[in-house]
Protein backbone atom coordinates (compact mmCIF):
# COMPACT_ATOMS: atom_id res chain seq x y z
CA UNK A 1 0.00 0.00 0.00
CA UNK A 2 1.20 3.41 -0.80
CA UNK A 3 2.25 6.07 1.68
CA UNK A 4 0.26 9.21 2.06
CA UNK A 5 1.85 12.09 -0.08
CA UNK A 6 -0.25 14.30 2.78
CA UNK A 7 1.44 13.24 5.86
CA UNK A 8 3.49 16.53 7.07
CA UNK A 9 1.04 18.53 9.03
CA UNK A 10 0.47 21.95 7.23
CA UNK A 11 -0.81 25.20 9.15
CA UNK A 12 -4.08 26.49 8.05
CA UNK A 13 -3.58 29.09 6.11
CA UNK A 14 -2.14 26.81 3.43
CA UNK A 15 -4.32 23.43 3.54
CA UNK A 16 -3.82 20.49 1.34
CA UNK A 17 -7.77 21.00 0.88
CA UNK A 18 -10.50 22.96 1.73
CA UNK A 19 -14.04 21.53 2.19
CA UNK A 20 -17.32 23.73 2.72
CA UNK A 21 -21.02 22.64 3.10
CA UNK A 22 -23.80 24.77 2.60
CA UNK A 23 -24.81 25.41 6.52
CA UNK A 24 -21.36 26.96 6.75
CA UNK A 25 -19.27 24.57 7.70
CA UNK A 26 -15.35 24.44 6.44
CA UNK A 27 -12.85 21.69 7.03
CA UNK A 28 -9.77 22.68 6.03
CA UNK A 29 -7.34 19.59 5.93
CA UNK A 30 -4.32 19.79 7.32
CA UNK A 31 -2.82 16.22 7.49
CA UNK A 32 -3.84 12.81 6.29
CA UNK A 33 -3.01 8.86 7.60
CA UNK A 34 -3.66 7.11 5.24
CA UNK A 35 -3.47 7.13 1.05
CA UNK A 36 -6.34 7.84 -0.34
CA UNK A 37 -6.16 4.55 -2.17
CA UNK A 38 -6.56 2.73 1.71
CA UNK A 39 -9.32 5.28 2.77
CA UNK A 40 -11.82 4.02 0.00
CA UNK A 41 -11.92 0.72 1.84
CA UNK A 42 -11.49 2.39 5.31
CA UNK A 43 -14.80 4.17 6.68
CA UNK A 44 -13.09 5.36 9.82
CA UNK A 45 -10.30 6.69 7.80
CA UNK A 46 -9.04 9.87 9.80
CA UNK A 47 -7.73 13.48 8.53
CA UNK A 48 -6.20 16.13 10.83
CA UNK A 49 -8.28 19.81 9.96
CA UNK A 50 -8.86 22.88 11.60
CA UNK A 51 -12.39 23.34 11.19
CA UNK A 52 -15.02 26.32 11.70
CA UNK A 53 -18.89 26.38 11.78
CA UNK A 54 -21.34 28.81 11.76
CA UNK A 55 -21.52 28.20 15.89
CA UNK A 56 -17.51 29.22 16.25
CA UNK A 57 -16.63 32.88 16.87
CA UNK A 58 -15.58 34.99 14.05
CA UNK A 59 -12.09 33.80 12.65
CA UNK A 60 -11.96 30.81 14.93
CA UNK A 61 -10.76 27.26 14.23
CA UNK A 62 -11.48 23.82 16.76
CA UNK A 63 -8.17 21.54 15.08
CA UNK A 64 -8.42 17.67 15.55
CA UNK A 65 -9.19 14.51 13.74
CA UNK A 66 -12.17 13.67 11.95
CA UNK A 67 -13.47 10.48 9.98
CA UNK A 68 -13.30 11.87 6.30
CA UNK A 69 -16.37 10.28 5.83
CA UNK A 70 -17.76 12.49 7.63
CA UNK A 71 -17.41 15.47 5.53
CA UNK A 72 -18.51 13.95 2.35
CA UNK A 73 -21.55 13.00 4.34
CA UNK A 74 -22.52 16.41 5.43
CA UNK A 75 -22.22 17.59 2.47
CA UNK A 76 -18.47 18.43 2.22
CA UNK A 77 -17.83 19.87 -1.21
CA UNK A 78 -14.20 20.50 -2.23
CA UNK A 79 -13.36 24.03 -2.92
CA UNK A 80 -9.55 24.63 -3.35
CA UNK A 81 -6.92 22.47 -3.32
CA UNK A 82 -3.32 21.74 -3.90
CA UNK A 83 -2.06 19.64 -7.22
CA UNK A 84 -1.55 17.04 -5.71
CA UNK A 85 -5.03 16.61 -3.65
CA UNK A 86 -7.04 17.02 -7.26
CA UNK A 87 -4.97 14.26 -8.62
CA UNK A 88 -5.53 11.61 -5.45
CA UNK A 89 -9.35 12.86 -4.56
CA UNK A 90 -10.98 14.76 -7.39
């Protein structure tokens, strides 16, 4: 199985990826575990994001791990993104 090409943790003002749903939600991810070849077969498959919601004070991000199932299930769309992210996950 192939290594992550995500695996160096990023600050978040320059994400591999940035997610957004429509109740104004962003994930912006900042490290992954796992290829994204594995997470297909993996539903608990984790990324590391800083993440903001509509509940969150102005400008503020909660950082942790989260399932990326997750986001594609609420809606996650993918709105900017490194090279490299369009070619493993677009």
């Amino acid at each position: 199985m192939p290594r992550t090409t995500f695996g160096k943790t990023r600050d978040q003002a320059k994400p591999y990826a940035i997610y957004k749903n429509d109740q104004g939600w962003e994930w912006r991810v900042l490290k992954t575990y796992k290829h994204s070849s594995a997470e297909i077969k993996d539903p608990y498959a984790r990324w590391f994001v800083a993440a903001t919601s509509p509940m969150m004070p102005d400008g503020s991000y909660e950082m942790g791990d989260i399932y990326s199932s997750y986001i594609k299930s609420h809606g996650g769309q993918l709105v900017l993104a490194d090279d490299g992210w369009l070619d493993q996950y677009a």
